[in-house]
N, C-alpha and C. Protein backbone atom coordinates (compact mmCIF):
# COMPACT_ATOMS: atom_id res chain seq x y z
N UNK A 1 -19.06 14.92 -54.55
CA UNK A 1 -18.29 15.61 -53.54
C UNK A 1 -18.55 15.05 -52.14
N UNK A 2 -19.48 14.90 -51.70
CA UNK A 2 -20.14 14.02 -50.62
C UNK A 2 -19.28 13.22 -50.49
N UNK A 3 -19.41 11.77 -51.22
CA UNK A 3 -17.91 10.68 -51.16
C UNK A 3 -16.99 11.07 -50.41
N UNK A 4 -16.19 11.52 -51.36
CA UNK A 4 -14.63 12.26 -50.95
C UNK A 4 -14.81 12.71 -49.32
N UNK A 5 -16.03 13.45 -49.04
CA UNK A 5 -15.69 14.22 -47.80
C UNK A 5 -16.12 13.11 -46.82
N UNK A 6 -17.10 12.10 -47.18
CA UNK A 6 -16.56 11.27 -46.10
C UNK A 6 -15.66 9.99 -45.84
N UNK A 7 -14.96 9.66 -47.50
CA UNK A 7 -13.84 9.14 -47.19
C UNK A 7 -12.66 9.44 -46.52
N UNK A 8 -12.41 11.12 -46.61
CA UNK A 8 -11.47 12.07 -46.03
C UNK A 8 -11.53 12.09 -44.25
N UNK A 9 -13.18 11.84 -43.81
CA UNK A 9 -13.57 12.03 -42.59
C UNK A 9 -13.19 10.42 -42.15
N UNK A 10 -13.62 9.54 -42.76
CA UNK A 10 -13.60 8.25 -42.42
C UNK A 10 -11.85 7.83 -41.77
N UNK A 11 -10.98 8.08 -42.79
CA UNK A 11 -9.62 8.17 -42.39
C UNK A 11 -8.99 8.80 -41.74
N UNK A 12 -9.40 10.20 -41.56
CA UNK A 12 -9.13 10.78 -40.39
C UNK A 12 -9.39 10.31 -39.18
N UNK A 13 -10.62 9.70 -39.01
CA UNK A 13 -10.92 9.04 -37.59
C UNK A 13 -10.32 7.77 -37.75
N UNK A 14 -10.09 7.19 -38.55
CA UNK A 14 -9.26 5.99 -38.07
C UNK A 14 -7.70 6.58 -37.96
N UNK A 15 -6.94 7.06 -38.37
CA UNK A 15 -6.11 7.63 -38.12
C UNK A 15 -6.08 8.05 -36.60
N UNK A 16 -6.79 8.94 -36.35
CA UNK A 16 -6.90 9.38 -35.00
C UNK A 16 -6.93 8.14 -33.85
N UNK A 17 -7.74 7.40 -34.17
CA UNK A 17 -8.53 6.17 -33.24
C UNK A 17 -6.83 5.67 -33.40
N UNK A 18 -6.20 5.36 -34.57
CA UNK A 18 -4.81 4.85 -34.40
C UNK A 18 -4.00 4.66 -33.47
N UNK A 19 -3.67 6.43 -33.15
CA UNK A 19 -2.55 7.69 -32.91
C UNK A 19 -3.05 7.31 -31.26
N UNK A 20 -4.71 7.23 -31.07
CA UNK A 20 -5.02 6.93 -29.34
C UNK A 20 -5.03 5.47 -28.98
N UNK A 21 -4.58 4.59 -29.79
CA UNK A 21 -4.51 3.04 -29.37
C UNK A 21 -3.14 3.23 -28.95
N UNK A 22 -2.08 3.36 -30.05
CA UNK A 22 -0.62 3.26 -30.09
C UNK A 22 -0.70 3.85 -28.81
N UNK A 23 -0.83 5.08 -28.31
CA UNK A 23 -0.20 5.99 -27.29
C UNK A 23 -0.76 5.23 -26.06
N UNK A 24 -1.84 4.56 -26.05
CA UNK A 24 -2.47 3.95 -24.93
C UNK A 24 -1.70 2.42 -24.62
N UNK A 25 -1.13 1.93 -25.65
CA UNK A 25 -0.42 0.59 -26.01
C UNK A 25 0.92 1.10 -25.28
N UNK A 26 1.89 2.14 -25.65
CA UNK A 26 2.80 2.32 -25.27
C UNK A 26 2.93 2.55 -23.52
N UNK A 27 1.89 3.58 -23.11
CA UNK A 27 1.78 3.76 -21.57
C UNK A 27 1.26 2.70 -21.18
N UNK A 28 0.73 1.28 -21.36
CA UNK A 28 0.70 0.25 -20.61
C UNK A 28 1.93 -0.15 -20.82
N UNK A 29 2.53 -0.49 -21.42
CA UNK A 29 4.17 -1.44 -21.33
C UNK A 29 5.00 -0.42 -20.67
N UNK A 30 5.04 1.10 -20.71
CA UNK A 30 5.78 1.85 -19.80
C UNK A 30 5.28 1.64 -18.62
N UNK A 31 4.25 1.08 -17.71
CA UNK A 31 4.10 0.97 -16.73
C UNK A 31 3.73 -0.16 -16.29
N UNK A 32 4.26 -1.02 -16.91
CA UNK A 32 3.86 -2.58 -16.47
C UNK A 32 5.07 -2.77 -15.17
N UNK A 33 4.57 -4.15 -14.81
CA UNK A 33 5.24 -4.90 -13.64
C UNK A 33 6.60 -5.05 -13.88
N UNK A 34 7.19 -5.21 -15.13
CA UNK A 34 8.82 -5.59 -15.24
C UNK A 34 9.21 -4.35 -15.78
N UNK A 35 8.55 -2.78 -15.33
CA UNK A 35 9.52 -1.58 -15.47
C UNK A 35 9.99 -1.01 -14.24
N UNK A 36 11.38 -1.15 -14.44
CA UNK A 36 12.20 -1.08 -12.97
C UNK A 36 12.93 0.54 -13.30
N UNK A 37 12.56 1.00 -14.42
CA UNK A 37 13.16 2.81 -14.68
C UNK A 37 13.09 3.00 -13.05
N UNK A 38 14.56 3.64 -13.03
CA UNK A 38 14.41 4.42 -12.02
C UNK A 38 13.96 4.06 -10.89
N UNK A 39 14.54 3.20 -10.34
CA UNK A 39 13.79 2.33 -9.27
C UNK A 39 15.73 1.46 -8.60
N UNK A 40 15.64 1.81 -7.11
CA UNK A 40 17.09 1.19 -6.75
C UNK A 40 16.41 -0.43 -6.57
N UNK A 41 17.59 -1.41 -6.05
CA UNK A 41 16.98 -2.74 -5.97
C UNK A 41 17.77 -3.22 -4.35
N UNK A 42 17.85 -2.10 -3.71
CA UNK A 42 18.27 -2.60 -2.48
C UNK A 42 16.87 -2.45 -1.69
N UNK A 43 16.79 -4.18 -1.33
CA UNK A 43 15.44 -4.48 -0.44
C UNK A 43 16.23 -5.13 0.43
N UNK A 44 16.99 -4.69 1.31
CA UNK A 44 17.42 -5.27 2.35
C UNK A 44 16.50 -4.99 3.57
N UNK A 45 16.74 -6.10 4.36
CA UNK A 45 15.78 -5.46 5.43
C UNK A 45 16.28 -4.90 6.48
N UNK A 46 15.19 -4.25 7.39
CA UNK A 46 15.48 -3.49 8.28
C UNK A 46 14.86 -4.00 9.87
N UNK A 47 15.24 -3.96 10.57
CA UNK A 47 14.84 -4.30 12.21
C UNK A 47 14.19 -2.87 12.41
N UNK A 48 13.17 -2.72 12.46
CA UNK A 48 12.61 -1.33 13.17
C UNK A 48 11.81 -1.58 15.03
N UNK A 49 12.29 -2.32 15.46
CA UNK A 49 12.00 -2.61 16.77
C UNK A 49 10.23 -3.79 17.25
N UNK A 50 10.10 -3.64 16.18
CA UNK A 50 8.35 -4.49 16.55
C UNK A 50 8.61 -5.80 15.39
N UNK A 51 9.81 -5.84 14.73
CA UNK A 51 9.73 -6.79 13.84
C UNK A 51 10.79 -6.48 12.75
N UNK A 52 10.67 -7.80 11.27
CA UNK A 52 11.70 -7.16 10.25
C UNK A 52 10.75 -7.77 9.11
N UNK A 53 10.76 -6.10 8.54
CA UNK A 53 10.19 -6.40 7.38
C UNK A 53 11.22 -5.58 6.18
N UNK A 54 10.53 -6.11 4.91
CA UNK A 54 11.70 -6.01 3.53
C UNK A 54 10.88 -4.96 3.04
N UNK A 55 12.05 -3.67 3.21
CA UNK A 55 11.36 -2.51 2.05
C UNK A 55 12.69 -1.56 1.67
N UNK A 56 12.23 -1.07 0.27
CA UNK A 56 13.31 -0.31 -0.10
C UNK A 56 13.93 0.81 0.65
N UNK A 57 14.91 1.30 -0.09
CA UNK A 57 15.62 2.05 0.76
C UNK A 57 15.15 3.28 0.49
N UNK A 58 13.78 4.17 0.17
CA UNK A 58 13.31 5.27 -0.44
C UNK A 58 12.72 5.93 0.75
N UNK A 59 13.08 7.62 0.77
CA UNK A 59 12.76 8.02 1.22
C UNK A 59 11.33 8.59 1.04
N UNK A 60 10.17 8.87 1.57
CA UNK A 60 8.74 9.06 1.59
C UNK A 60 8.52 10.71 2.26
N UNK A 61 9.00 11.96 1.69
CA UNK A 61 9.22 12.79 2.30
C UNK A 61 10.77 12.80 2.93
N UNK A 62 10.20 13.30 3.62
CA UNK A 62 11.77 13.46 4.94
C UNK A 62 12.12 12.02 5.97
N UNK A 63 11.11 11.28 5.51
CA UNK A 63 11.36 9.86 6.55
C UNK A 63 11.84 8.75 5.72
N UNK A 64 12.21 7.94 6.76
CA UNK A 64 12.28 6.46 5.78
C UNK A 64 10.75 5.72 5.99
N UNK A 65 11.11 4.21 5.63
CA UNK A 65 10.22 3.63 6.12
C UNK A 65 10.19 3.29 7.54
N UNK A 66 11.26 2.88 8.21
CA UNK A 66 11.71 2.53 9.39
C UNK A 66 11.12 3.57 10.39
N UNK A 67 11.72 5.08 10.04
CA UNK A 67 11.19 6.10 10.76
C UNK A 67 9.42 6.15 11.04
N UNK A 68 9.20 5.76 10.09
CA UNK A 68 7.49 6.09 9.24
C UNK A 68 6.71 4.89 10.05
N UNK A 69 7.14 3.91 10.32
CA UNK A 69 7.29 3.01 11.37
C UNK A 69 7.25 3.33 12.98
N UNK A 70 7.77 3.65 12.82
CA UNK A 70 8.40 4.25 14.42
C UNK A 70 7.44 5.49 15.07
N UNK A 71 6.84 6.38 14.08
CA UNK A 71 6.34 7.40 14.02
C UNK A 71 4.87 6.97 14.23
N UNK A 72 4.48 6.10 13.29
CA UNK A 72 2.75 5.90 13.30
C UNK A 72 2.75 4.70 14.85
N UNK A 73 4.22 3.96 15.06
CA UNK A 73 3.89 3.57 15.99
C UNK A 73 3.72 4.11 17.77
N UNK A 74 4.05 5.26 18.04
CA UNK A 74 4.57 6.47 18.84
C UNK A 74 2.75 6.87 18.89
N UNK A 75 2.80 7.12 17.54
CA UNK A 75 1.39 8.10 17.91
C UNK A 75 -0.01 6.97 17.80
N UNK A 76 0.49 5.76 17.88
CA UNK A 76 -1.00 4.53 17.60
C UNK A 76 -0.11 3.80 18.47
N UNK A 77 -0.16 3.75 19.76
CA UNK A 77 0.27 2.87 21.16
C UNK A 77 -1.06 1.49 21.30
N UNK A 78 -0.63 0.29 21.06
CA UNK A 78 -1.13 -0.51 21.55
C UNK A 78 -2.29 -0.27 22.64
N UNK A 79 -3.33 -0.77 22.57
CA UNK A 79 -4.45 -0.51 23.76
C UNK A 79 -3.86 -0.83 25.11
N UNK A 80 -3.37 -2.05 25.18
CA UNK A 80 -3.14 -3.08 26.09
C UNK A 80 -1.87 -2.56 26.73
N UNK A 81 -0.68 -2.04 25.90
CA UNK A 81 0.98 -1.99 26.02
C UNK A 81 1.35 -3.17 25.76
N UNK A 82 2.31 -3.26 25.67
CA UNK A 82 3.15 -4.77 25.36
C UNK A 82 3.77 -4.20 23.63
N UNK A 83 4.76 -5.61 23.35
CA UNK A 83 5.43 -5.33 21.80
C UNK A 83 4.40 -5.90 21.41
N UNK A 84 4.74 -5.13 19.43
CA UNK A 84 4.00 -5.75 18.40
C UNK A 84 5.01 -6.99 18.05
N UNK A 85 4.42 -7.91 17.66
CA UNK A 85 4.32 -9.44 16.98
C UNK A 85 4.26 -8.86 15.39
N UNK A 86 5.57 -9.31 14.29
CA UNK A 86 4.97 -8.93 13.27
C UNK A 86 4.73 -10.47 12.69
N UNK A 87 3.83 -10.48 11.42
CA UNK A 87 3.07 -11.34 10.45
C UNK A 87 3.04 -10.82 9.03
N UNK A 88 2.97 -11.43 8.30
CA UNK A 88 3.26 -11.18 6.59
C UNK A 88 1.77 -12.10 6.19
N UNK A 89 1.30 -11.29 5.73
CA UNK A 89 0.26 -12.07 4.64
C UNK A 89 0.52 -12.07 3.13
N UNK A 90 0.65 -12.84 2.40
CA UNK A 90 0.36 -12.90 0.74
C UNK A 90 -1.06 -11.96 0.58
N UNK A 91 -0.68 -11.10 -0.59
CA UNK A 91 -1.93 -10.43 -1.60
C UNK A 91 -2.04 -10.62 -2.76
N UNK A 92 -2.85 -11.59 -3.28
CA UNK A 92 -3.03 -12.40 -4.43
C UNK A 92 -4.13 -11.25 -4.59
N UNK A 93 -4.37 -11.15 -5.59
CA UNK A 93 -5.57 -9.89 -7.04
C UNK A 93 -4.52 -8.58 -6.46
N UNK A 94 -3.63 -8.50 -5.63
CA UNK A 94 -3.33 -6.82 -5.05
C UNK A 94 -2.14 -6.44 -6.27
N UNK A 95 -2.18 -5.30 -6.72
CA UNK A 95 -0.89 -4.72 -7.35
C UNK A 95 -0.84 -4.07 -7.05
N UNK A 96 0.65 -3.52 -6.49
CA UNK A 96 1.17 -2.69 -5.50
C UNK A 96 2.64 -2.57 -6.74
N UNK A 97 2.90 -1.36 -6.90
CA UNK A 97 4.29 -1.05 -7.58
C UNK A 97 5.46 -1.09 -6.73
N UNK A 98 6.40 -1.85 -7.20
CA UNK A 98 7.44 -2.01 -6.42
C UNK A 98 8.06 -0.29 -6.05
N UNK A 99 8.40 -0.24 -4.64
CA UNK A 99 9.02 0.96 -4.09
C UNK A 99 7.77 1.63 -3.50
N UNK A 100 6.07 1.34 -4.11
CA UNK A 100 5.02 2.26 -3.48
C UNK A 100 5.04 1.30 -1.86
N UNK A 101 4.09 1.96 -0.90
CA UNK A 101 3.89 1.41 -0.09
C UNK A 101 2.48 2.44 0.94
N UNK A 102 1.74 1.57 1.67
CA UNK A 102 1.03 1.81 2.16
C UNK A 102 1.22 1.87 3.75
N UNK A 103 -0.18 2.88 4.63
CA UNK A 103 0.02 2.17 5.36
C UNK A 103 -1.37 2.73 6.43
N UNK A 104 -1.22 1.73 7.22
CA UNK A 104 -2.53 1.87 8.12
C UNK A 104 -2.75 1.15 9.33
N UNK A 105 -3.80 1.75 10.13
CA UNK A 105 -3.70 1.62 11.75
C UNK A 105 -4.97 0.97 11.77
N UNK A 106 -5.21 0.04 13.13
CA UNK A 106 -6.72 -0.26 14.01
C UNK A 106 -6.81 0.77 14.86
N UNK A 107 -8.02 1.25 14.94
CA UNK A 107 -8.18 1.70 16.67
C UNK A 107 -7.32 1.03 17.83
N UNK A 108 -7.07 0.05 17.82
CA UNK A 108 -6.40 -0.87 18.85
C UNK A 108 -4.60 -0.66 19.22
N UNK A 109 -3.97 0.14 17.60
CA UNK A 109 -2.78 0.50 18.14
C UNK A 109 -1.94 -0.44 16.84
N UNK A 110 -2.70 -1.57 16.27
CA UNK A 110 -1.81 -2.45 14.96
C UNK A 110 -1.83 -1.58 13.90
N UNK A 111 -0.15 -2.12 13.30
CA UNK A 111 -0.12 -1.07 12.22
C UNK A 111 0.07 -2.18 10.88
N UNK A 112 -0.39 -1.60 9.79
CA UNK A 112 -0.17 -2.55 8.81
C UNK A 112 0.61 -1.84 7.68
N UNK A 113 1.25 -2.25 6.42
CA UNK A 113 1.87 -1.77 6.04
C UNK A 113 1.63 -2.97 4.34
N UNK A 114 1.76 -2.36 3.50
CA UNK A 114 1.30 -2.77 1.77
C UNK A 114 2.33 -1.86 1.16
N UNK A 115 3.18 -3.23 0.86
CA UNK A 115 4.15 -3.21 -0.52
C UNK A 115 4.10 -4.20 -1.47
N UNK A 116 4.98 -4.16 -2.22
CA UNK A 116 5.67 -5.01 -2.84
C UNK A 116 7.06 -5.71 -2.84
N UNK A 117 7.41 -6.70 -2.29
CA UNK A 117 8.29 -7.14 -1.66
C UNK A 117 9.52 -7.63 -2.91
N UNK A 118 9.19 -7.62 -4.25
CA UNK A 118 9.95 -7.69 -5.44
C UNK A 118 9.57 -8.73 -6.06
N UNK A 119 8.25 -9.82 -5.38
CA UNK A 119 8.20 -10.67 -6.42
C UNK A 119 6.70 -10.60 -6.19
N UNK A 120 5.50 -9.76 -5.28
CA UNK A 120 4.57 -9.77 -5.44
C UNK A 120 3.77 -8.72 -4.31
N UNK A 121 2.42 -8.68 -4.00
CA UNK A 121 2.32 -7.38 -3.12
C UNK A 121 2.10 -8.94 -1.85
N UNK A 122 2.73 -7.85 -0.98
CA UNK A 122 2.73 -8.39 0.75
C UNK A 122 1.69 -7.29 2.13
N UNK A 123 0.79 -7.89 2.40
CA UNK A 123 0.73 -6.49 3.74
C UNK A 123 1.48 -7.74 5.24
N UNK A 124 2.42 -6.51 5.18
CA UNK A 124 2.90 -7.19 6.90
C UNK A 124 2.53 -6.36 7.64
N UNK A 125 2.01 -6.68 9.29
CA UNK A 125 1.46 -6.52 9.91
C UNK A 125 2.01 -6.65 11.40
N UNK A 126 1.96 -5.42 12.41
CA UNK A 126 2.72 -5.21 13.53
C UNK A 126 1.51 -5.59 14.19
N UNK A 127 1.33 -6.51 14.94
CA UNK A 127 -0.33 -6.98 15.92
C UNK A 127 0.47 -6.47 16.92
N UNK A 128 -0.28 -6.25 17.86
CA UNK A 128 -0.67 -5.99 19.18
C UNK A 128 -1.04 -7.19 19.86
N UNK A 129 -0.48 -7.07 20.89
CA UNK A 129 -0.61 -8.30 22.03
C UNK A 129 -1.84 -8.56 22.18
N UNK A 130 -2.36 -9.36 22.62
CA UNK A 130 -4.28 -9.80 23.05
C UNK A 130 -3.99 -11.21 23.69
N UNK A 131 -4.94 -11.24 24.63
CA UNK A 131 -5.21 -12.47 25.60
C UNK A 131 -5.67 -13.80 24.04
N UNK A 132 -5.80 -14.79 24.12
CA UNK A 132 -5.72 -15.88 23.57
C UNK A 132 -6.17 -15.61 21.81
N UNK A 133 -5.04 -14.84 20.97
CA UNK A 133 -4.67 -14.84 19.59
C UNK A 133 -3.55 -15.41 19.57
N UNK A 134 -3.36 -15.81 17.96
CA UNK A 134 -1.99 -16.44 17.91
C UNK A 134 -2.48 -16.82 16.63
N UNK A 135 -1.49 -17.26 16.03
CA UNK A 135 -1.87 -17.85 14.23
C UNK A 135 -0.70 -16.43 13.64
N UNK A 136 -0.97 -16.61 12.42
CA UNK A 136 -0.84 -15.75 10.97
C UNK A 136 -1.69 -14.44 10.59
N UNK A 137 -3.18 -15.06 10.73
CA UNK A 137 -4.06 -14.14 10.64
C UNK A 137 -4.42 -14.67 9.10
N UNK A 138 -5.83 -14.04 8.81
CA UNK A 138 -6.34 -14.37 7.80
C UNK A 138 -7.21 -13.27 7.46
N UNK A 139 -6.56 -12.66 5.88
CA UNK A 139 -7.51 -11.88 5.11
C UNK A 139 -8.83 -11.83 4.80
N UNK A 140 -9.66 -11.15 5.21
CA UNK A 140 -11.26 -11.07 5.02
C UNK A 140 -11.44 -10.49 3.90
N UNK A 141 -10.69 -9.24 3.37
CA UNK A 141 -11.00 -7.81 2.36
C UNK A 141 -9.51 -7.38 1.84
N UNK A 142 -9.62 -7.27 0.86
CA UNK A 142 -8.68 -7.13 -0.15
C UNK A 142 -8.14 -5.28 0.53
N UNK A 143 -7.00 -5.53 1.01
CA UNK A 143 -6.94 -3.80 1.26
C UNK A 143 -7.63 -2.78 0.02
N UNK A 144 -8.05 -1.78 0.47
CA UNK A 144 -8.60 -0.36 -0.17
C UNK A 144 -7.03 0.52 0.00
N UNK A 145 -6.44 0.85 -1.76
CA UNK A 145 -4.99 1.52 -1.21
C UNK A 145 -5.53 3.01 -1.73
N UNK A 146 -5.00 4.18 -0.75
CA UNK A 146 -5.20 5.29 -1.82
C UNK A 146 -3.59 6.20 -1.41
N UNK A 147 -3.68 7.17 -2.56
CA UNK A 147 -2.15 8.26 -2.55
C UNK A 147 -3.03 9.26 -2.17
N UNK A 148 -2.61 10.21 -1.40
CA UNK A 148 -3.39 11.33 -1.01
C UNK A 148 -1.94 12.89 -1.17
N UNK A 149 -2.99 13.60 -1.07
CA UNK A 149 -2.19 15.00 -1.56
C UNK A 149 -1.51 15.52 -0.08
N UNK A 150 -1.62 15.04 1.28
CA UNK A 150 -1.49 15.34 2.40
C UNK A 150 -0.48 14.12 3.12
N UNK A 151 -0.09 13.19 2.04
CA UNK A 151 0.95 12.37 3.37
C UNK A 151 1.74 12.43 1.97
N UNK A 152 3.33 11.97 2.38
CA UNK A 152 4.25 10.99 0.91
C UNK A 152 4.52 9.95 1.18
N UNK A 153 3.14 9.47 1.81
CA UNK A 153 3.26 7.63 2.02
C UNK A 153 2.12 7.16 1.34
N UNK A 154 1.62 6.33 0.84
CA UNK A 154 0.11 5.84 0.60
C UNK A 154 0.08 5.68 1.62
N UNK A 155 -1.70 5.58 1.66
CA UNK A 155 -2.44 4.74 3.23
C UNK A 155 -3.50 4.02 2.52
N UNK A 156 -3.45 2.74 3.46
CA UNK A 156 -4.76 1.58 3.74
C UNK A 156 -6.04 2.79 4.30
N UNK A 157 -7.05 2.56 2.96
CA UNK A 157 -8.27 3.15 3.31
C UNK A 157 -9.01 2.22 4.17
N UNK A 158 -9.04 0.65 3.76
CA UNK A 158 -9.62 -0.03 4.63
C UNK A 158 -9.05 -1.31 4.44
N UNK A 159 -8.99 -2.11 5.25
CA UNK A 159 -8.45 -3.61 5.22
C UNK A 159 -9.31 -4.59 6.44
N UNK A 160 -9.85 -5.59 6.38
CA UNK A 160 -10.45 -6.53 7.54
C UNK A 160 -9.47 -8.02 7.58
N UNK A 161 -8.67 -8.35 8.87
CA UNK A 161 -7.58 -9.26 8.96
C UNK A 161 -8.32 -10.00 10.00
N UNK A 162 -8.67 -11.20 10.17
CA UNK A 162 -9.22 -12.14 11.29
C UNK A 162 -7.38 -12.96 11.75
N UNK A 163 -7.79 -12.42 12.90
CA UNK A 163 -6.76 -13.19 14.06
C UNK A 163 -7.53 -14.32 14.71
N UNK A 164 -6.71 -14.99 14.65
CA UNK A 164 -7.36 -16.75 15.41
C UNK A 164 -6.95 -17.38 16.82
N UNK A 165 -7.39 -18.10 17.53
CA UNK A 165 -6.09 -18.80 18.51
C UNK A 165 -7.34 -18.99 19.39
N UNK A 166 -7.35 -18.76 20.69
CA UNK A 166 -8.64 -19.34 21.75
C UNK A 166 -9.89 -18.02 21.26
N UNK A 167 -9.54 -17.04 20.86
CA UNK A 167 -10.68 -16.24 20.91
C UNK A 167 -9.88 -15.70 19.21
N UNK A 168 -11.52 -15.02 18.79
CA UNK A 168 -10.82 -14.23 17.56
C UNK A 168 -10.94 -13.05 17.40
N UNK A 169 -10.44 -12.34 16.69
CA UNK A 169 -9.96 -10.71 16.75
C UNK A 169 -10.00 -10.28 15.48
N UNK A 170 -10.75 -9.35 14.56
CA UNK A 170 -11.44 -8.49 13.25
C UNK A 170 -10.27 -7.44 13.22
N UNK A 171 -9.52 -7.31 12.96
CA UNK A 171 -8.32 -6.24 12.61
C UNK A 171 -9.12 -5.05 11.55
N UNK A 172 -9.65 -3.91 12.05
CA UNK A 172 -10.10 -3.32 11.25
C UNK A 172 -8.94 -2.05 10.64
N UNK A 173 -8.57 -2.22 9.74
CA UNK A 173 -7.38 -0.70 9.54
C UNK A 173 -7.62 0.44 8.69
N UNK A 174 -7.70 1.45 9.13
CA UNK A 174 -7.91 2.63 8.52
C UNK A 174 -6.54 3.14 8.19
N UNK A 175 -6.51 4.51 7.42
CA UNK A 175 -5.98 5.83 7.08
C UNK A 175 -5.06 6.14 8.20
N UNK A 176 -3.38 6.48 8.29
CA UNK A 176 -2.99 6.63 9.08
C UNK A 176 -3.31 8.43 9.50
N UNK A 177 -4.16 9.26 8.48
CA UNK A 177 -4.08 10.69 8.64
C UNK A 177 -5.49 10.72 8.08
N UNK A 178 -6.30 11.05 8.57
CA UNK A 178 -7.93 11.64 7.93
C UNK A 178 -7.91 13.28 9.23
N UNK A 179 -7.55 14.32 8.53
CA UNK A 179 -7.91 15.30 9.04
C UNK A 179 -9.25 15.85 9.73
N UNK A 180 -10.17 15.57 9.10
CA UNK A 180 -11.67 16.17 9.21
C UNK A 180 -12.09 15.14 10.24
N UNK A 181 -11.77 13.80 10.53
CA UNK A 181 -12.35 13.19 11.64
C UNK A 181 -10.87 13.47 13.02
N UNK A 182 -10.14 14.45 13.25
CA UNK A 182 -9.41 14.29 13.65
C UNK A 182 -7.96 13.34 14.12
N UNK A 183 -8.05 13.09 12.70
CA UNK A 183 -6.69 11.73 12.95
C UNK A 183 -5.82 12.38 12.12
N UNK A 184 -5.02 12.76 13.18
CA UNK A 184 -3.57 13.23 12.39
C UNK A 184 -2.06 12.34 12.38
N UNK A 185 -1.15 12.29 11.42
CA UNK A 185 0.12 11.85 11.66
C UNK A 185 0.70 12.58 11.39
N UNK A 186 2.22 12.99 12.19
CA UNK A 186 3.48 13.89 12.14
C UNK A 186 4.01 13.26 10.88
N UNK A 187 3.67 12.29 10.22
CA UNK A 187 4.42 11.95 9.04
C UNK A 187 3.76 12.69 7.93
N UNK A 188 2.57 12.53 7.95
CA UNK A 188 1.82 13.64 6.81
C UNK A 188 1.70 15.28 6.98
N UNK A 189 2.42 15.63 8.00
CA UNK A 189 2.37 17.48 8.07
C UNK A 189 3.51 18.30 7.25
């Protein structure tokens, strides 16, 4: 009798172990890179006044992106004044789902922004004017992305961007909304 009950047990757990591969097999290919469910494909771009960058046409709450733009830029004013300069960096190891998007500020007033541009993840970047920068800029740290229960945008937890040209400049970017240290955005209320 022994036998039986653990041949009976033996197949049951492989059975089971089965039933949790398959289901785990299936939700990776439902959420891989070439599932476009439900997803529009207009990436036209937009002029939002500091630059033109390519993002879908989805609304994030009650804003667009453009607005969402406009908004973190209103309440994160350049140190100096002057326009933002925008820049596009490549994010090679980053996966970013097409239509998600991020986004995040320096102390200094630059805003950065992490998508997926339709053929890979991009952070473009609104700089702020500064006495002798200039270049592209160059990635130090792989952005930190998180979704939070308090904005319907992602935000850059952390990102480090080196600006180059006669002097150089550490782009540090945080969270466009951390409540408890007092940083709020009208986009996350």
């Amino acid at each position: 009798m022994k036998v039986q009950t653990k041949k009976r047990t033996s197949k049951a757990r492989l059975f089971k172990n089965l039933v949790i591969l398959s289901s785990l097999a299936m939700l990776a290919i439902g959420c891989g890179n070439e599932n476009t469910s439900g997803k529009g494909n207009n990436n036209a771009p937009i002029n939002n006044g500091y630059g033109i960058g390519q993002y879908g046409n989805g609304q994030y709450g009650q804003y667009s992106m453009q607005q969402i733009i406009e908004i973190v830029g209103q309440e994160n004013q350049c140190a100096q004044g002057g326009q933002r300069e925008y820049v596009q960096i490549p994010l090679n190891g980053v996966n970013v789902n097409i239509g998600n998007s991020h986004v995040g500020v320096t102390s200094y007033g630059d805003i950065a922004i992490v998508h997926n541009n339709g053929a890979a993840a991009v952070m473009d970047i609104y700089i702020c004017q500064r006495s002798g920068a200039s270049g592209q800029g160059q990635l130090l740290t792989n952005p930190i992305l998180e979704t939070s229960q308090q904005c319907p945008i992602g935000q850059i937890t952390a990102a480090n961007i080196m600006l180059s040209g006669q002097q150089q400049y550490e782009l540090a970017f945080r969270p466009i909304h951390i409540p408890n240290q007092n940083i709020y955005s009208q986009v996350c209320q």
